[in-house]
C-alpha atoms as a PDB file:
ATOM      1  CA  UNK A   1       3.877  34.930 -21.794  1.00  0.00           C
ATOM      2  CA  UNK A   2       0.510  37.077 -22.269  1.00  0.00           C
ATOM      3  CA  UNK A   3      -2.408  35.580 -24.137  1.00  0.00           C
ATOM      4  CA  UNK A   4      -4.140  38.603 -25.545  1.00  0.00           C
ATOM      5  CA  UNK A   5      -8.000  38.640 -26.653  1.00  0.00           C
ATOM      6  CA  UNK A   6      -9.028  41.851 -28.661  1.00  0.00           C
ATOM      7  CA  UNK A   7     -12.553  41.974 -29.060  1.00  0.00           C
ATOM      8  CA  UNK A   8     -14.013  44.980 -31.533  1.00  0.00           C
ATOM      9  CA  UNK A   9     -16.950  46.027 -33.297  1.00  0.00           C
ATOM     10  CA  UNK A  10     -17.057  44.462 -36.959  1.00  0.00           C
ATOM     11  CA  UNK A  11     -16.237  46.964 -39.376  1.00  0.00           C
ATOM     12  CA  UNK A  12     -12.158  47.368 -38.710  1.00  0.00           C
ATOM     13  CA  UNK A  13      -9.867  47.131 -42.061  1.00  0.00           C
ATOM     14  CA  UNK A  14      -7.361  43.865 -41.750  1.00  0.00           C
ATOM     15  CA  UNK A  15      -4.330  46.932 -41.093  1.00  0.00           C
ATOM     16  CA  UNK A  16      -6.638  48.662 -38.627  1.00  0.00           C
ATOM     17  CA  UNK A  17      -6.492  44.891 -36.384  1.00  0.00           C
ATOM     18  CA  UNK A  18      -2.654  44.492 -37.024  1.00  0.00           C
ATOM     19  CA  UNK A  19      -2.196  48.190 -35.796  1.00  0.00           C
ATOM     20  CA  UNK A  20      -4.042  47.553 -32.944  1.00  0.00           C
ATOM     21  CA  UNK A  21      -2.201  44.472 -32.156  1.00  0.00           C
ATOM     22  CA  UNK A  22       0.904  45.890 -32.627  1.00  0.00           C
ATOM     23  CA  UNK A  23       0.475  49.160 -30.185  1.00  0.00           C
ATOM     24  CA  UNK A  24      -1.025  46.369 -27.527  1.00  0.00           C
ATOM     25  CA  UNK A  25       1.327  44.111 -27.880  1.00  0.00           C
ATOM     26  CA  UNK A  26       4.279  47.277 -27.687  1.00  0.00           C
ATOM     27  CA  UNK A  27       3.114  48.256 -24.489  1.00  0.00           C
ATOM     28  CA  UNK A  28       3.170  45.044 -23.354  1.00  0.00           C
ATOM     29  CA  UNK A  29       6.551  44.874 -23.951  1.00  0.00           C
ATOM     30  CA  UNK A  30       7.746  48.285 -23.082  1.00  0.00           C
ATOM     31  CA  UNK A  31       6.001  48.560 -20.006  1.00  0.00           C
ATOM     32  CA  UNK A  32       5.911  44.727 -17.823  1.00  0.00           C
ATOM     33  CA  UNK A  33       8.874  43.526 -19.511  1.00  0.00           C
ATOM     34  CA  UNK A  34       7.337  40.925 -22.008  1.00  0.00           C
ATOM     35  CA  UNK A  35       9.954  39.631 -24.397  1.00  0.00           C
ATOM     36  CA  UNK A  36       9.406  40.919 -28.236  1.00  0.00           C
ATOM     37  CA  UNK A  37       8.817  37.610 -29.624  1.00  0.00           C
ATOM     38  CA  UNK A  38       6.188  36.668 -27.225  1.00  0.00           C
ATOM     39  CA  UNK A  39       3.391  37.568 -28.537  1.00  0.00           C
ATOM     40  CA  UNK A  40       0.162  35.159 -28.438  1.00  0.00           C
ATOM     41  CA  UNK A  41      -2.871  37.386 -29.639  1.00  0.00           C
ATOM     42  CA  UNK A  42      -6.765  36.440 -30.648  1.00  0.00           C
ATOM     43  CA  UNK A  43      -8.170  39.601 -32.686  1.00  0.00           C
ATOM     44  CA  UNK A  44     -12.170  38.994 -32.556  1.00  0.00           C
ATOM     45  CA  UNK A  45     -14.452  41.205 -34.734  1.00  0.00           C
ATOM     46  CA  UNK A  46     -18.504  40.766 -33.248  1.00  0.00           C
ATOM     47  CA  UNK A  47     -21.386  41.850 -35.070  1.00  0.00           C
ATOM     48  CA  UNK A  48     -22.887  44.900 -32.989  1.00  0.00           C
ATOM     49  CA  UNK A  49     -25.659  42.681 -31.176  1.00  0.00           C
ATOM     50  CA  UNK A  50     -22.849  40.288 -29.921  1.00  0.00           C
ATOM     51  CA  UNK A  51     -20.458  43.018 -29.063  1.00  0.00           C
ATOM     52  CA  UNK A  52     -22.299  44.040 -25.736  1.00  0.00           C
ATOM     53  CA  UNK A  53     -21.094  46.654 -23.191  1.00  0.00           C
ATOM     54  CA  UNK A  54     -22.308  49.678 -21.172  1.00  0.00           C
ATOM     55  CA  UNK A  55     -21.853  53.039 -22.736  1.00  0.00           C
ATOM     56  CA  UNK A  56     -21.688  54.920 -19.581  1.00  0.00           C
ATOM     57  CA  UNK A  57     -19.900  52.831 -17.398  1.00  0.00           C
ATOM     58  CA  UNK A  58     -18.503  54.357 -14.151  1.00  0.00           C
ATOM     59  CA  UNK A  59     -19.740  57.794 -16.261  1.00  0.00           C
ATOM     60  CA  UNK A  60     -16.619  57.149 -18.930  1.00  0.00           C
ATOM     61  CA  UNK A  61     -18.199  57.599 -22.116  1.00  0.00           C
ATOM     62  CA  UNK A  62     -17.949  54.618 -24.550  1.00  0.00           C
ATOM     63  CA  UNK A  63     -18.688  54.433 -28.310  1.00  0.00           C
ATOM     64  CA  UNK A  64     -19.072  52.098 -31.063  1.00  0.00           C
ATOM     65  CA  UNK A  65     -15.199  51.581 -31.740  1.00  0.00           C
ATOM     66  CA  UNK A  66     -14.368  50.086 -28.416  1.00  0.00           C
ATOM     67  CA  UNK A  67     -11.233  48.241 -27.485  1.00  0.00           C
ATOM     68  CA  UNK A  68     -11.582  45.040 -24.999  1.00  0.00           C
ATOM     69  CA  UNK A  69      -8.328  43.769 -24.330  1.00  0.00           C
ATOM     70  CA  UNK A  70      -8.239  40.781 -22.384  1.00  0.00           C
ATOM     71  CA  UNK A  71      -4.789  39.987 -20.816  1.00  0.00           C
ATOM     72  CA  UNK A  72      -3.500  36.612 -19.449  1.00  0.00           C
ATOM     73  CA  UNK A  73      -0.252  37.441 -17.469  1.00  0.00           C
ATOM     74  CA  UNK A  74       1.673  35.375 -14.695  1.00  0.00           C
ATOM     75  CA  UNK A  75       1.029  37.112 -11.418  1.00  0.00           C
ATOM     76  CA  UNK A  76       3.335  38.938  -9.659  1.00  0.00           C
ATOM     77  CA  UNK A  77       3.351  42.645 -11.363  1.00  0.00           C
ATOM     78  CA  UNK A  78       3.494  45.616  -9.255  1.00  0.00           C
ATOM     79  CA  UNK A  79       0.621  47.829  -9.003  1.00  0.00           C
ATOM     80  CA  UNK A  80       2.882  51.049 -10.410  1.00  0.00           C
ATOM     81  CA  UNK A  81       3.549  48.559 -13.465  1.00  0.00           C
ATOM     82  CA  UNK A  82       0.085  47.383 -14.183  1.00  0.00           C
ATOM     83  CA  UNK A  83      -0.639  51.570 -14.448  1.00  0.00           C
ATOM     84  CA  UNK A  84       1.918  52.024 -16.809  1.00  0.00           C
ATOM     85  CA  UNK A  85       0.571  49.201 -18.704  1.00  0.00           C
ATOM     86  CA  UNK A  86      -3.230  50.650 -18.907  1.00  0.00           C
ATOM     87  CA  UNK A  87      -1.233  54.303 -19.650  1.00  0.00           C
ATOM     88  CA  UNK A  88       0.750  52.797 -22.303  1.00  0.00           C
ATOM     89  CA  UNK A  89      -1.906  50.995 -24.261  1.00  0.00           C
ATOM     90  CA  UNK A  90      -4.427  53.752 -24.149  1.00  0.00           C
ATOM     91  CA  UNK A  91      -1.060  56.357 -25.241  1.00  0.00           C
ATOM     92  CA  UNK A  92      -0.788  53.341 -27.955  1.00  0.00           C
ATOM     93  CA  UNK A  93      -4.577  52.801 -29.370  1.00  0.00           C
ATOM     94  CA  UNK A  94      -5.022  56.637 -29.247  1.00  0.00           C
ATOM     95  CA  UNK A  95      -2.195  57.512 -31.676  1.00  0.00           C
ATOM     96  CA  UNK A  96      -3.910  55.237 -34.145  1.00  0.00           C
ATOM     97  CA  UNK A  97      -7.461  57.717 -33.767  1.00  0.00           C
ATOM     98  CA  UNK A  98      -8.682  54.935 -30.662  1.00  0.00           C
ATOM     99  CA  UNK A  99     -10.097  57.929 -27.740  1.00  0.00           C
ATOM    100  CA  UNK A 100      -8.960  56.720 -24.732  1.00  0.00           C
ATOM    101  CA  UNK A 101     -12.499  56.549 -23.388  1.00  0.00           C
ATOM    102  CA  UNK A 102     -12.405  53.102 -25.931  1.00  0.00           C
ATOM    103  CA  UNK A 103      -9.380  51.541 -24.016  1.00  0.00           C
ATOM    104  CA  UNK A 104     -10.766  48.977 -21.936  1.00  0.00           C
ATOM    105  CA  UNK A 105      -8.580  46.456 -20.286  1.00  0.00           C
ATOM    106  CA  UNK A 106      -8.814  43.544 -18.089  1.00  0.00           C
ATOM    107  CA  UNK A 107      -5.899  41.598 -16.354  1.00  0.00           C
ATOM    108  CA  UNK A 108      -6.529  38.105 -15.792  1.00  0.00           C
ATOM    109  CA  UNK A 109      -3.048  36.782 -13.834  1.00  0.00           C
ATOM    110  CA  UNK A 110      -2.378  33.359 -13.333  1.00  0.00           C
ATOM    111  CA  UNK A 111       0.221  30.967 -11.635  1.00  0.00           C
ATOM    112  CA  UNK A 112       3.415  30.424 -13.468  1.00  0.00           C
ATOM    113  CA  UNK A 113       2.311  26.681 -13.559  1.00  0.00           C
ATOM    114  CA  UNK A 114      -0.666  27.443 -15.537  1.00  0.00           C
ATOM    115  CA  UNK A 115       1.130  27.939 -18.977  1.00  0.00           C
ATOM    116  CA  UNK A 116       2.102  24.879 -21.685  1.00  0.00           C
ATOM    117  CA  UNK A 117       3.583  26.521 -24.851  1.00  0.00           C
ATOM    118  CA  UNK A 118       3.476  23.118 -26.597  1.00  0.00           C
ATOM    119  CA  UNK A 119       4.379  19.542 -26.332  1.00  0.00           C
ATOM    120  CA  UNK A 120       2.414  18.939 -23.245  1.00  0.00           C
ATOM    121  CA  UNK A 121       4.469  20.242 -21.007  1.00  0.00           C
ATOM    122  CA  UNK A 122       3.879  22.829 -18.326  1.00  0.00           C
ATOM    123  CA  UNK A 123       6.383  25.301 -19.306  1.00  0.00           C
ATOM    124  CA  UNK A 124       7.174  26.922 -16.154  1.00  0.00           C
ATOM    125  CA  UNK A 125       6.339  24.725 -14.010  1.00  0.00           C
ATOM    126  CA  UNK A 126       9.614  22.478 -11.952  1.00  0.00           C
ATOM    127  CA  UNK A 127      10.094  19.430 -13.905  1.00  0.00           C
ATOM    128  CA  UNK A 128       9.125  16.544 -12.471  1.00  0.00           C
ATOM    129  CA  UNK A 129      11.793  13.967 -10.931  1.00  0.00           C
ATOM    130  CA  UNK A 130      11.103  10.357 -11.552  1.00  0.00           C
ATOM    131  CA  UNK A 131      12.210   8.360  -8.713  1.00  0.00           C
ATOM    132  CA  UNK A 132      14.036   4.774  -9.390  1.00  0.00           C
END
């Protein structure tokens, strides 16, 4: 159930974005035990004057060809998980030539109530029982 924002530099070849995707969206699933099929992903290219960050942030060395993930999860991962998730997707993006210094990540978790996959419904959330 993760909604996943990539955000990167313009300048990225259509493959390059699905490769990126793809390794993100592995160790998702690998790693916190996201089913294969759900995948729910927004791949954002900004021109350089919109894609804003600090190149020497906590003295990690950042270039042009940054990665921001943004991850929407249900809450209730354990911290040893969430590591293995950060490991993963920097082991991921830096077999496709990403250095791991460009792996930035950000886990936004939310209740299980907060999700509707469609229909109106809130998926998770106990269904309602009409009284008579």
């Amino acid at each position: 159930m993760p909604l996943v924002r990539i955000s990167l530099a313009k300048g990225r070849t259509a493959e390059e974005r699905r490769r990126i995707g793809d390794a993100i969206h592995r160790a998702l699933v690998e790693t916190i035990d996201v089913p294969t099929l759900d995948r729910f992903q927004l791949i954002t290219e900004h021109e350089p004057e919109d894609f804003v960050y600090d190149a020497r942030y906590m003295d990690i060395l950042r270039s042009a060809n940054l990665v921001i993930a943004q991850i929407t999860i249900t809450s209730g991962r354990t911290l040893e998980k969430k590591r293995a998730l950060f490991r993963r997707i920097a082991d991921n993006l830096a077999a496709l030539g990403v250095r791991r210094e460009d792996v930035w990540v950000n886990l936004v978790e939310v209740a299980k109530e907060n999700w509707s996959f469609g229909n109106g419904v809130a998926s998770y959330a106990p269904h309602e029982i009409l009284e008579v």
